[in-house]
N, C-alpha and C. Protein backbone atom coordinates (compact mmCIF):
# COMPACT_ATOMS: atom_id res chain seq x y z
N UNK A 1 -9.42 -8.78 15.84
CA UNK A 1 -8.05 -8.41 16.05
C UNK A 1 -7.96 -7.21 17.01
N UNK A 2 -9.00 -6.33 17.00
CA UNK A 2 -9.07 -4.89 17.34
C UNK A 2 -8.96 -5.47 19.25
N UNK A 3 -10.01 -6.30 19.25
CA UNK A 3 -10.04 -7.29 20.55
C UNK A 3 -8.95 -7.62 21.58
N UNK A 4 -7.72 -8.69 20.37
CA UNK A 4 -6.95 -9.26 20.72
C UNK A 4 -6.19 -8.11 20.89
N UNK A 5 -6.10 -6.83 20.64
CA UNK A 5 -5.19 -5.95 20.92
C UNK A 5 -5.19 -5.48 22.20
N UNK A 6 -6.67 -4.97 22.00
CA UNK A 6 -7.23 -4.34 23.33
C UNK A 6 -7.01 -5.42 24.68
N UNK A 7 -7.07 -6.58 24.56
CA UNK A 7 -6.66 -7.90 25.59
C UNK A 7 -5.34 -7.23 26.20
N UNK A 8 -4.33 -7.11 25.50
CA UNK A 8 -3.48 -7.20 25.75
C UNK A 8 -2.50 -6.52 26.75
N UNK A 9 -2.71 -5.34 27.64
CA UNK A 9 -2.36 -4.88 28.61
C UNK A 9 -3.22 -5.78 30.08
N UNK A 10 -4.26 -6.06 29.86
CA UNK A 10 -4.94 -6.95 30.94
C UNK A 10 -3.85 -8.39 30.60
N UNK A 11 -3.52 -9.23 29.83
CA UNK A 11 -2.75 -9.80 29.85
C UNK A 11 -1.58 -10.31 29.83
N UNK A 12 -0.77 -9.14 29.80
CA UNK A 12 0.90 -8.57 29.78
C UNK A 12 1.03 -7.31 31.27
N UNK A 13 0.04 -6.99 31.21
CA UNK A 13 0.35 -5.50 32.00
C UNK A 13 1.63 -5.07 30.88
N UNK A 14 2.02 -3.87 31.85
CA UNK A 14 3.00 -2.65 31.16
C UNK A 14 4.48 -3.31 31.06
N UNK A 15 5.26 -2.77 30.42
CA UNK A 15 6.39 -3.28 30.14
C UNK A 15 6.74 -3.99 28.73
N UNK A 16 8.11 -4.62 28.78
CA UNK A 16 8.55 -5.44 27.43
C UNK A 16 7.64 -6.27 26.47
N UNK A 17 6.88 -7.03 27.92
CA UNK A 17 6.31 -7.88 27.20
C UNK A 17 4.78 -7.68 26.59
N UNK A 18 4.52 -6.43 27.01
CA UNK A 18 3.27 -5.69 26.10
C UNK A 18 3.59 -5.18 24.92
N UNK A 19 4.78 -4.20 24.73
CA UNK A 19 5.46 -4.24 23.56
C UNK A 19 5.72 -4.65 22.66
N UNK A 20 6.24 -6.16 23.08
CA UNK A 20 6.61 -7.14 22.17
C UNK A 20 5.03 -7.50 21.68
N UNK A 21 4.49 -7.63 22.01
CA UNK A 21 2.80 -8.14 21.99
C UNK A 21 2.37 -7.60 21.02
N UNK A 22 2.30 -6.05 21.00
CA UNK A 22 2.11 -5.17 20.25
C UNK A 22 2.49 -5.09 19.07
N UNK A 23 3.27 -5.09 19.43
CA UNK A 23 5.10 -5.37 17.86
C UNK A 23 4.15 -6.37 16.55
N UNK A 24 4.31 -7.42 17.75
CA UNK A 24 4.20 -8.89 16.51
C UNK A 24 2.37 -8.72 16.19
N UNK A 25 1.99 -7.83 16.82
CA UNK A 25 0.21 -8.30 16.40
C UNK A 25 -0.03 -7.39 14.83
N UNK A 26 0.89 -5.92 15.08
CA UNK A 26 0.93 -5.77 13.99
C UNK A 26 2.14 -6.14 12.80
N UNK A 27 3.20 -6.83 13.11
CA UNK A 27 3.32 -7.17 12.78
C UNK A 27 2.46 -8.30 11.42
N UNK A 28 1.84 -8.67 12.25
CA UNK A 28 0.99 -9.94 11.90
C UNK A 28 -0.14 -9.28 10.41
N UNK A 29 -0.61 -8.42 11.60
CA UNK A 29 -1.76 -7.84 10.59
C UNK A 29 -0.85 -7.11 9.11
N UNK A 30 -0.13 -6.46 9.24
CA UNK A 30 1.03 -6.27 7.70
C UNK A 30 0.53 -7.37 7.07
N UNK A 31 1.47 -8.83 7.21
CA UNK A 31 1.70 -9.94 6.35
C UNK A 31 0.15 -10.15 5.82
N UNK A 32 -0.88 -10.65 7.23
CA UNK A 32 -2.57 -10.58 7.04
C UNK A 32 -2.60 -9.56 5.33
N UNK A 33 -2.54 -8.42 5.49
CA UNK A 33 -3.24 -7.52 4.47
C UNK A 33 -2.25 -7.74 2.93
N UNK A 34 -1.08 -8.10 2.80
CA UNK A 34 -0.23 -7.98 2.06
C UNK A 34 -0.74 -9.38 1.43
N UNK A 35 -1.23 -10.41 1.76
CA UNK A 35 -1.30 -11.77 1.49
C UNK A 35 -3.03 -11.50 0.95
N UNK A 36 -4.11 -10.80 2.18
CA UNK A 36 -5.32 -10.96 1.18
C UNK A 36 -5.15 -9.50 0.10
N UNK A 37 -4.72 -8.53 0.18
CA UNK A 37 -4.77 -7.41 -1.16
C UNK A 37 -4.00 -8.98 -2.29
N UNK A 38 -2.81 -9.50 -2.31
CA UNK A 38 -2.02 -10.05 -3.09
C UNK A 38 -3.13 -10.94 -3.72
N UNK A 39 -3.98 -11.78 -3.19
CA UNK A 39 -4.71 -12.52 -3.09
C UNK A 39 -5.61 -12.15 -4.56
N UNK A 40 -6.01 -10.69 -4.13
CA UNK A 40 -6.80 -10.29 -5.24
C UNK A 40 -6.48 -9.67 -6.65
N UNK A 41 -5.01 -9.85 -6.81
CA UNK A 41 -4.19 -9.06 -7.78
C UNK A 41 -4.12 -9.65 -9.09
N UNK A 42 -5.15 -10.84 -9.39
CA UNK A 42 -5.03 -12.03 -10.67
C UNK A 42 -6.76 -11.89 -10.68
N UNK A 43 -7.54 -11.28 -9.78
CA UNK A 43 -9.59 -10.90 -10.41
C UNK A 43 -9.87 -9.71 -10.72
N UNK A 44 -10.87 -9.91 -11.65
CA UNK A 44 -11.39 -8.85 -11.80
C UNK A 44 -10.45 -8.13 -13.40
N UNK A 45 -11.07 -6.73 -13.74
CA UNK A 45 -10.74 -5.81 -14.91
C UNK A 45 -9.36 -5.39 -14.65
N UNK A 46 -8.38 -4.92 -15.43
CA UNK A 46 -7.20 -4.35 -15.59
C UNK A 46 -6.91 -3.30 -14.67
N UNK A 47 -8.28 -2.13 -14.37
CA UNK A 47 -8.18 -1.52 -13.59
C UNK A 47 -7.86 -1.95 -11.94
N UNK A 48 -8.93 -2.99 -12.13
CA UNK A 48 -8.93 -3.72 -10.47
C UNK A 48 -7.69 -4.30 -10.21
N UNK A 49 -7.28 -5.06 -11.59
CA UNK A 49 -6.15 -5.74 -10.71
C UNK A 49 -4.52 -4.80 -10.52
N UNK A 50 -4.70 -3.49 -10.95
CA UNK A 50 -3.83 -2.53 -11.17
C UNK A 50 -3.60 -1.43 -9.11
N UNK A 51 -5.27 -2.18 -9.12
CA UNK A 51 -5.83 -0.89 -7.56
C UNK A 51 -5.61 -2.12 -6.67
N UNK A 52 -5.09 -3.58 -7.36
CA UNK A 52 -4.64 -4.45 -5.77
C UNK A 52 -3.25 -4.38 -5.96
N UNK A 53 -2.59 -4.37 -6.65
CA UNK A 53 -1.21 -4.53 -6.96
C UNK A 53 -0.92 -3.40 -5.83
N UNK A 54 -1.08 -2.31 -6.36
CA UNK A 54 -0.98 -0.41 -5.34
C UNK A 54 -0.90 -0.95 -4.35
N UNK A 55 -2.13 -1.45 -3.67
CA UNK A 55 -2.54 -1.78 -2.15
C UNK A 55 -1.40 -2.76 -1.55
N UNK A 56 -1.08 -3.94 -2.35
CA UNK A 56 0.04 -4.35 -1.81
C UNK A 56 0.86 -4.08 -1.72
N UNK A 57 1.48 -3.21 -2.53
CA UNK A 57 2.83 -2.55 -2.01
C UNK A 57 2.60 -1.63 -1.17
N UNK A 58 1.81 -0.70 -1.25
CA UNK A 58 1.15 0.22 0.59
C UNK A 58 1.22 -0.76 1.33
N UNK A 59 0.62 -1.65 1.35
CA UNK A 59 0.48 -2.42 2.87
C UNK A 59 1.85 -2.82 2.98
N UNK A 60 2.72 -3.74 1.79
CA UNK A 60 4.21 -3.87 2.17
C UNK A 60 5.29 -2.79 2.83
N UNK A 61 4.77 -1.89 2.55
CA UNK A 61 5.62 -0.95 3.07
C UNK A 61 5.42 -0.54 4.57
N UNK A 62 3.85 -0.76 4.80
CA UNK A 62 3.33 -0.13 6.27
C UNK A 62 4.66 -1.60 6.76
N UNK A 63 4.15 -3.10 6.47
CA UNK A 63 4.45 -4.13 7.08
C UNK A 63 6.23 -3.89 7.22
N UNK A 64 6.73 -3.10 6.25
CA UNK A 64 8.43 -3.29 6.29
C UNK A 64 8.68 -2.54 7.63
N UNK A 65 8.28 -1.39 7.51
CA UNK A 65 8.34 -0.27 8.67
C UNK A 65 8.01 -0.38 9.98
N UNK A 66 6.88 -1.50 10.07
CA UNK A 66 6.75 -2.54 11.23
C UNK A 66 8.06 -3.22 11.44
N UNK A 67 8.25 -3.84 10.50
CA UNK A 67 9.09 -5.45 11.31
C UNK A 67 10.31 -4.28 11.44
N UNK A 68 10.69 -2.89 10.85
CA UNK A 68 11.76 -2.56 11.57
C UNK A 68 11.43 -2.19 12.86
N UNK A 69 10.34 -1.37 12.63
CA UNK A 69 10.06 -0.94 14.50
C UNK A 69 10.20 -2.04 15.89
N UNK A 70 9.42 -3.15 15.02
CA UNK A 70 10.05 -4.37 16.09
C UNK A 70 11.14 -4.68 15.98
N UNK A 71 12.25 -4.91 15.23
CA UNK A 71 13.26 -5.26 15.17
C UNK A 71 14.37 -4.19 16.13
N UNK A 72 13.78 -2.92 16.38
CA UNK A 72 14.43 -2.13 17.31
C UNK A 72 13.84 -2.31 18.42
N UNK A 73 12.46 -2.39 18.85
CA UNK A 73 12.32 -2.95 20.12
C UNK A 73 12.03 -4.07 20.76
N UNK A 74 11.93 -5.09 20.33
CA UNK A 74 12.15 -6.46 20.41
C UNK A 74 12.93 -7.13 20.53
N UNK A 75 13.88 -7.25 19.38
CA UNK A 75 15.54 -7.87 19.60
C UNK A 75 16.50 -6.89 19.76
N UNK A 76 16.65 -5.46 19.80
CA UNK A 76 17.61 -5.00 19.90
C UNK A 76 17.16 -4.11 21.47
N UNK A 77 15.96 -4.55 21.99
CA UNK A 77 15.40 -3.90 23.02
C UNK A 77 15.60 -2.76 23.32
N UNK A 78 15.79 -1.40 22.57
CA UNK A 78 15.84 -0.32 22.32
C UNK A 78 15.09 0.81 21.63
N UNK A 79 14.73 1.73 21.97
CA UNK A 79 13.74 2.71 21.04
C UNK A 79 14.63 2.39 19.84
N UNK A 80 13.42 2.90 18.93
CA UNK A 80 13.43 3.63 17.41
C UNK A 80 13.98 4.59 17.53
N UNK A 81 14.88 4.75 16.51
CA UNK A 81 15.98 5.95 16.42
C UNK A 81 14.49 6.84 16.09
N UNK A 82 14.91 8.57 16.90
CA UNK A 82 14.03 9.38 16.63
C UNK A 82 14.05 9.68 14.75
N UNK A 83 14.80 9.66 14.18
CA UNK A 83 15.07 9.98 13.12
C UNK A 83 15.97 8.51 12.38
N UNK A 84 15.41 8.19 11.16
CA UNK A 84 15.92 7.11 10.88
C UNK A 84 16.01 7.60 9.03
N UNK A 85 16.51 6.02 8.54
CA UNK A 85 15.75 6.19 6.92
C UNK A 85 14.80 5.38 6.75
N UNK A 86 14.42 4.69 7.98
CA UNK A 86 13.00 3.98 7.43
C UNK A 86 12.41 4.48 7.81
N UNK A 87 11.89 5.84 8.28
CA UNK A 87 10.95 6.84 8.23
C UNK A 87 10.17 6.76 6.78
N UNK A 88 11.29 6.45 6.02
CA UNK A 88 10.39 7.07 4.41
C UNK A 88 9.34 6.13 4.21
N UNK A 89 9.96 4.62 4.96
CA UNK A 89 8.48 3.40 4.40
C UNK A 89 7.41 4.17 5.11
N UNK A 90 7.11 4.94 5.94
CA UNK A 90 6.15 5.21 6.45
C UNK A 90 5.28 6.18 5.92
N UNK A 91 6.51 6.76 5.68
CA UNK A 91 5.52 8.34 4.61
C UNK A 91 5.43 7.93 3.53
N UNK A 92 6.22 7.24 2.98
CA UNK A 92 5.70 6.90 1.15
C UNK A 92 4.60 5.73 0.97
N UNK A 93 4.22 5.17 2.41
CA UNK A 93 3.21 3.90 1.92
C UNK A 93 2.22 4.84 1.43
N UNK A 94 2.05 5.82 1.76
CA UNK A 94 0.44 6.61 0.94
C UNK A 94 0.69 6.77 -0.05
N UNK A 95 1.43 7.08 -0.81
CA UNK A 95 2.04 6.94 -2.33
C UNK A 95 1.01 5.81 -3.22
N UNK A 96 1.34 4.78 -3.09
CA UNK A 96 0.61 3.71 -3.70
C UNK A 96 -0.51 3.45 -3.44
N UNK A 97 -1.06 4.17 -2.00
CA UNK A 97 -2.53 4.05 -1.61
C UNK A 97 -3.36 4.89 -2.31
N UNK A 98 -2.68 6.41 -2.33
CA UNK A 98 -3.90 7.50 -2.90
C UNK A 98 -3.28 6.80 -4.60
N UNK A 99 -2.37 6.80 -4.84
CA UNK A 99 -2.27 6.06 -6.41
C UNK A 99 -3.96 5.24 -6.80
N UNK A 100 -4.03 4.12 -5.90
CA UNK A 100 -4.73 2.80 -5.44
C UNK A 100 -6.45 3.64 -5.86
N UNK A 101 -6.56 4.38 -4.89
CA UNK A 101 -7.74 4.73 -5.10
C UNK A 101 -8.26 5.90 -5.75
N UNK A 102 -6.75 6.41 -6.53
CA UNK A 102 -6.95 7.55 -8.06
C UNK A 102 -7.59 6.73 -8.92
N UNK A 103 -7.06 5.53 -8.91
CA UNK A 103 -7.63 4.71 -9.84
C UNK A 103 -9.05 4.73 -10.14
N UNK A 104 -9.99 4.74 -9.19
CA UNK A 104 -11.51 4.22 -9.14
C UNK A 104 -11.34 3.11 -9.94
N UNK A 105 -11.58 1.67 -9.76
CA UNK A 105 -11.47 0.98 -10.53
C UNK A 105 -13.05 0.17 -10.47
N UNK A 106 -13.68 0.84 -9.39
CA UNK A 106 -15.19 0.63 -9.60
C UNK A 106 -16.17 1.07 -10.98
N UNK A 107 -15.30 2.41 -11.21
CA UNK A 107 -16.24 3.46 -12.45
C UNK A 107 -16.10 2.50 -13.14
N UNK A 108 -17.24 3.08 -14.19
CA UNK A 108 -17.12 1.93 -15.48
C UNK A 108 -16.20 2.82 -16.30
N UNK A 109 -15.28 2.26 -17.39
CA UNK A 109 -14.44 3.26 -17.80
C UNK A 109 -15.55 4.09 -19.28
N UNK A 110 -15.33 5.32 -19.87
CA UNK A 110 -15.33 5.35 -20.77
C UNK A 110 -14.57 5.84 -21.82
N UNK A 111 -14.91 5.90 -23.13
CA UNK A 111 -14.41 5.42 -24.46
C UNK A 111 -14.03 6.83 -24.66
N UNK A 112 -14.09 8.15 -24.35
CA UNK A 112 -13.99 9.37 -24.48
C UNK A 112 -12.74 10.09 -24.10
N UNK A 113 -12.86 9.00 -22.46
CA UNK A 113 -11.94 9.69 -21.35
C UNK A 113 -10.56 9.15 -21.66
N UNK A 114 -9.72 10.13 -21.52
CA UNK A 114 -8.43 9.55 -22.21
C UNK A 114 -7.49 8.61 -20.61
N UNK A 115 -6.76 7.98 -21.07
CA UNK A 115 -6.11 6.99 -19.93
C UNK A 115 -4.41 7.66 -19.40
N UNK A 116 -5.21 8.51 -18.19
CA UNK A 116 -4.05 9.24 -17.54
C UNK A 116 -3.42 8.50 -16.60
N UNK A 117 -3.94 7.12 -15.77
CA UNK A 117 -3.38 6.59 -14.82
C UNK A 117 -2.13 6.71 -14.64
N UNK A 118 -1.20 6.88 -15.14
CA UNK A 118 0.47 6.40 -15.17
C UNK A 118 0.59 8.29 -14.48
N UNK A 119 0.26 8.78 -15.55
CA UNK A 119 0.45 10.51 -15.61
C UNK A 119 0.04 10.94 -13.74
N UNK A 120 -1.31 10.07 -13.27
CA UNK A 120 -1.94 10.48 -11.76
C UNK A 120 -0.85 9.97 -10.75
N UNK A 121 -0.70 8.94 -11.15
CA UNK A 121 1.01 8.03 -10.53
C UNK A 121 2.07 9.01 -10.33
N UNK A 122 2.43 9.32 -11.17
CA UNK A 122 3.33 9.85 -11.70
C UNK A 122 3.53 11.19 -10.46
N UNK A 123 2.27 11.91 -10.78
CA UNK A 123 2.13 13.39 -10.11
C UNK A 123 1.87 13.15 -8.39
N UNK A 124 1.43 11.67 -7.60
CA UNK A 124 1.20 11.45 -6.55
C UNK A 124 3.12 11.03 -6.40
N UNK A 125 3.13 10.56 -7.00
CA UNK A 125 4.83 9.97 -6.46
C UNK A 125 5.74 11.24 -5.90
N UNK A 126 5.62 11.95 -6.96
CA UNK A 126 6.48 13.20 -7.14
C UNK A 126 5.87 14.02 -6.09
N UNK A 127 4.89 14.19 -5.43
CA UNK A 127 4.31 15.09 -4.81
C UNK A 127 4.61 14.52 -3.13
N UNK A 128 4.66 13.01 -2.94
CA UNK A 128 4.98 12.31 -1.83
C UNK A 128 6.67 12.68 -1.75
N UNK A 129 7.12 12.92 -2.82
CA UNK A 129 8.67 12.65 -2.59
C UNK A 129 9.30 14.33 -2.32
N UNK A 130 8.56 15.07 -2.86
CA UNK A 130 8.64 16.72 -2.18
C UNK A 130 8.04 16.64 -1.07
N UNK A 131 6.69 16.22 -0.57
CA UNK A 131 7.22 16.48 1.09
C UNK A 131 8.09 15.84 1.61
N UNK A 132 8.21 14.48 1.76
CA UNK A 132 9.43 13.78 2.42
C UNK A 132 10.72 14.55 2.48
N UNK A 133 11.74 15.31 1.25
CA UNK A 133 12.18 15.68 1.13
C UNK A 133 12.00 17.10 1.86
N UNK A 134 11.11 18.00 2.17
CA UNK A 134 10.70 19.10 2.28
C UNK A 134 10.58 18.98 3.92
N UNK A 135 10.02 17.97 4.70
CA UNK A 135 9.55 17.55 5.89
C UNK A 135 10.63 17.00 6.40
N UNK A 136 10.92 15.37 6.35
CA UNK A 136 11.57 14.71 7.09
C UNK A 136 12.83 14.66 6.54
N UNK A 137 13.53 15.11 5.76
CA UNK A 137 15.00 15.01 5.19
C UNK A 137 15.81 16.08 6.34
N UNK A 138 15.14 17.03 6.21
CA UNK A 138 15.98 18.20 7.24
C UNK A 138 16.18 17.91 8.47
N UNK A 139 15.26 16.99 9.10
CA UNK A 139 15.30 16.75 10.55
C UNK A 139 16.23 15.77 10.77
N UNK A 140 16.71 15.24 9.42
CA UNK A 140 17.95 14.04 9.41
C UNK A 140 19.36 14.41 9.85
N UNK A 141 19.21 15.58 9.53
CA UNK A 141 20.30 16.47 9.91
C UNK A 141 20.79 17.31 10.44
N UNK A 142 19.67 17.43 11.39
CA UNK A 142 19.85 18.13 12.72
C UNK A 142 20.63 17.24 14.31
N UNK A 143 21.77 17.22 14.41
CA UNK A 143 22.21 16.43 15.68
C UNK A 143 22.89 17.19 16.68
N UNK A 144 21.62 17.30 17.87
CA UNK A 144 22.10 17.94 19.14
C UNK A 144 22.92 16.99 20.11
N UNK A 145 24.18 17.94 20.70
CA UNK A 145 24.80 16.90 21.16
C UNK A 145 24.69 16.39 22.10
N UNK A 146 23.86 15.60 23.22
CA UNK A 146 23.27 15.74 24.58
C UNK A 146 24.29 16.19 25.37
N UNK A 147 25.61 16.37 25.13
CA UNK A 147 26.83 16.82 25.89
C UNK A 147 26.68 17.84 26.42
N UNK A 148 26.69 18.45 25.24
CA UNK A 148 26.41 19.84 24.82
C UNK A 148 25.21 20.69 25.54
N UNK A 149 24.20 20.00 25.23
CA UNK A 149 22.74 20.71 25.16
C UNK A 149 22.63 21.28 26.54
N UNK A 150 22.04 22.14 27.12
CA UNK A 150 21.69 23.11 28.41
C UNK A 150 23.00 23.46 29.43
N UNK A 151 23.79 23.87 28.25
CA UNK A 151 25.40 24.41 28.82
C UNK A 151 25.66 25.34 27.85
N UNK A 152 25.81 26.14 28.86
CA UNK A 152 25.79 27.71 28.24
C UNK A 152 26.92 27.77 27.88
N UNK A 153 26.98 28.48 26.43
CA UNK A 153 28.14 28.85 25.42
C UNK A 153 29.34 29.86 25.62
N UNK A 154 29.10 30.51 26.93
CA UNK A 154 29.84 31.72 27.26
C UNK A 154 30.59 31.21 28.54
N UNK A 155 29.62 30.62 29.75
CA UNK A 155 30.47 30.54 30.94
C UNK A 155 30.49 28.90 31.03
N UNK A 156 29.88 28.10 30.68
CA UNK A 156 29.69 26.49 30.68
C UNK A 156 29.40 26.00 31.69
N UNK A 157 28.23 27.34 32.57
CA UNK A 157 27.57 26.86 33.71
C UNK A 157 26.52 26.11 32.83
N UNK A 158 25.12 25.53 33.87
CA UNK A 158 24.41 24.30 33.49
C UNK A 158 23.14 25.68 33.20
N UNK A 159 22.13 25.62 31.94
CA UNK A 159 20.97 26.61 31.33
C UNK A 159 20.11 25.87 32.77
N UNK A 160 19.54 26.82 32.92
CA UNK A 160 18.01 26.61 34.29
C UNK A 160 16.75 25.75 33.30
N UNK A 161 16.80 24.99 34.15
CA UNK A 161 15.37 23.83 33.21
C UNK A 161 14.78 24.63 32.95
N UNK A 162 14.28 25.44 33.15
CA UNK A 162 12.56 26.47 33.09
C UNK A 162 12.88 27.34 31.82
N UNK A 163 14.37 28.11 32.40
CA UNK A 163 14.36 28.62 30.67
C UNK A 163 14.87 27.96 29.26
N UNK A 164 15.04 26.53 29.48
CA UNK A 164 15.18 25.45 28.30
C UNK A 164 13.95 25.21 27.89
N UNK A 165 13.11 25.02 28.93
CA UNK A 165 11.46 24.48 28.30
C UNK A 165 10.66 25.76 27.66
N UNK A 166 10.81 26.96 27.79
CA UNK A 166 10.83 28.39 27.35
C UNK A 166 11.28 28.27 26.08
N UNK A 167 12.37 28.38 26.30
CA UNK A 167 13.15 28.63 24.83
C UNK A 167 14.44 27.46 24.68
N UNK A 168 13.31 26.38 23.93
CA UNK A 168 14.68 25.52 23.97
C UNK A 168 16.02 25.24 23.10
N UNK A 169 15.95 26.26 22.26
CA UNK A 169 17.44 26.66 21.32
C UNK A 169 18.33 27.60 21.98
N UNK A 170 17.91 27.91 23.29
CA UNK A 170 18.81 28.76 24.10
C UNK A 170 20.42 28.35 24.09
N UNK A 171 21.57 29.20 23.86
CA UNK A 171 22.43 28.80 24.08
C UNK A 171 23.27 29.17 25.15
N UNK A 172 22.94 30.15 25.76
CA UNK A 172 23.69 30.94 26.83
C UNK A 172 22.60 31.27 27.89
N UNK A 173 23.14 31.17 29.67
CA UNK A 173 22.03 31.44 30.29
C UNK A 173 22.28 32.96 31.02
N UNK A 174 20.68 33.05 31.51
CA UNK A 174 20.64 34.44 31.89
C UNK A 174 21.07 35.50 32.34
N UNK A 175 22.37 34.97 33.04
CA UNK A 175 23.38 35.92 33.62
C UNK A 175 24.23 36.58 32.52
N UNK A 176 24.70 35.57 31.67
CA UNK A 176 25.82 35.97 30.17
C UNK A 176 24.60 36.41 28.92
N UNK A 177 23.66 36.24 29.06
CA UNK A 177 22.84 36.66 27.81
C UNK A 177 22.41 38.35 28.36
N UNK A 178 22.12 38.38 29.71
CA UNK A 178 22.27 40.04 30.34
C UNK A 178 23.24 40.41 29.85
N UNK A 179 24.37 40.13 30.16
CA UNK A 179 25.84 40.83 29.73
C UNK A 179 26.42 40.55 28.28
N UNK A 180 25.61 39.50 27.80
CA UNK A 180 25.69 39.77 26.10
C UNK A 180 25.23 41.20 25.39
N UNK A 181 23.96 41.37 25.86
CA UNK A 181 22.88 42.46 25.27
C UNK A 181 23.33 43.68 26.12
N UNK A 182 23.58 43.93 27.44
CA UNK A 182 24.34 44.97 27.91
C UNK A 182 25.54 45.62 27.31
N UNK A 183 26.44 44.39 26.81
CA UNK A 183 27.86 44.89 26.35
C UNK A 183 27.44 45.63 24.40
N UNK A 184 26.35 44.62 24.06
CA UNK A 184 25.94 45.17 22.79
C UNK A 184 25.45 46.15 22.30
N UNK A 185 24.99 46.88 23.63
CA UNK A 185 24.45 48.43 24.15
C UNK A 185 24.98 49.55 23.79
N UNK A 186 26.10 48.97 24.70
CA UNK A 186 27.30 49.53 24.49
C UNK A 186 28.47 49.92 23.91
N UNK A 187 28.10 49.03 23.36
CA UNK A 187 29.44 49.45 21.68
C UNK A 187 29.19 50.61 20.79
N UNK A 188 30.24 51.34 20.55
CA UNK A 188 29.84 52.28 20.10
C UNK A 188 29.79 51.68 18.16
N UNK A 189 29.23 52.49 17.62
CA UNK A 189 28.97 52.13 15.93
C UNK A 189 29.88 52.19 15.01
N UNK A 190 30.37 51.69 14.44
CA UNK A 190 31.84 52.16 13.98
C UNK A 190 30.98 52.53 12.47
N UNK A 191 31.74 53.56 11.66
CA UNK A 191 31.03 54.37 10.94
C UNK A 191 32.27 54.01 9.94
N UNK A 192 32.21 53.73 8.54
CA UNK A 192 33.66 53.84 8.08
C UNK A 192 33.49 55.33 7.48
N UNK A 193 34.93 55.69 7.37
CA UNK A 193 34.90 57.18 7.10
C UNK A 193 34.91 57.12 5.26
N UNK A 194 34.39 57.89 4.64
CA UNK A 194 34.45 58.19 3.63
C UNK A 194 33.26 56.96 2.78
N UNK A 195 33.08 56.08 3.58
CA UNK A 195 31.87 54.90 2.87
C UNK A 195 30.32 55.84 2.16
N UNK A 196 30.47 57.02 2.42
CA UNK A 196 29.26 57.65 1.68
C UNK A 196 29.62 57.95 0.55
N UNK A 197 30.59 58.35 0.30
CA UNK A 197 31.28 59.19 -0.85
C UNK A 197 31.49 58.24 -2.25
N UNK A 198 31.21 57.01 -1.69
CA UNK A 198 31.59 55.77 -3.26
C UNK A 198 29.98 56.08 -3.68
């Protein structure tokens, strides 16, 4: 497969139709892994068939987050929104993976060790769902307006490329940010009278 990938700019060159190429190969490989993990989810000990179940839903999730990525550039022939909500299939497929292989379902179990699996679940879920939350939730809600962006807030001349790539939360350019900090110089302190005396 690694092959048929690598083929694939010698046989598309650049453009849509490498993309699309791309799209559906992994595409492909999703369904591929979701069908042999599924495959194995009825052999083997309780443990094993507990560490294929995991794996298929990881891999379902890598595969969902695919067919959306193609579904934005394929049929709707458009990037991936930089920020989406199917971001989360992407970050939470490790969820069920490190779950998958908390398990060890190789060890032999023993009779001593008490049966925390649910409890290791439990603490990987919760721990995937504070970063997501912690990481990619905030960036959901950040929307610059391209209208807006490298137009200075004071005179609504156009910010100089050089000092956007500098400092790109700049809101005002160099002429009005001089005479921001000049005029701020300058102010005298206003003191309230008697504010010591409380």
């Amino acid at each position: 497969m690694v092959a048929v990938y690598a083929a694939g700019p010698r046989i598309f060159g650049q453009g849509f139709k490498l993309a699309a190429f791309g799209d559906a190969l992994q595409c492909l490989a999703g369904i591929v892994l979701v069908v042999a993990a599924w495959s194995n989810v009825h052999r083997g000990s309780p443990e094993m068939r507990k560490f294929w179940v995991l794996m298929t839903i990881s891999f379902a999730l890598w595969g969902m987050g695919q067919f959306v990525w193609t579904y934005y550039e394929v049929y709707k022939r458009t990037d991936m929104p930089q920020v989406s909500p199917w971001d989360g299939l992407y970050f939470l497929k490790g969820v069920p993976l490190l779950a998958a292989l908390g398990l060890q379902p190789h060890r032999e179990p023993v009779k001593d060790r008490p049966n925390i699996g649910l409890l290791d679940l439990a603490i990987i879920v919760l721990w995937f769902v504070y970063l997501y939350f912690f990481f990619v939730t905030p960036w959901q809600y950040i929307h610059l307006d391209a209208g807006e962006y490298g137009v200075c807030s004071e005179c609504g001349e156009e910010i100089a490329p050089a000092r956007l790539r500098v400092m790109p939360e700049v809101l005002t350019c160099v002429r009005c940010q001089d005479r921001l900090e000049r005029a701020s110089r300058h102010m005298p302190v206003e003191v309230e009278v008697g504010a010591e005396d409380e």
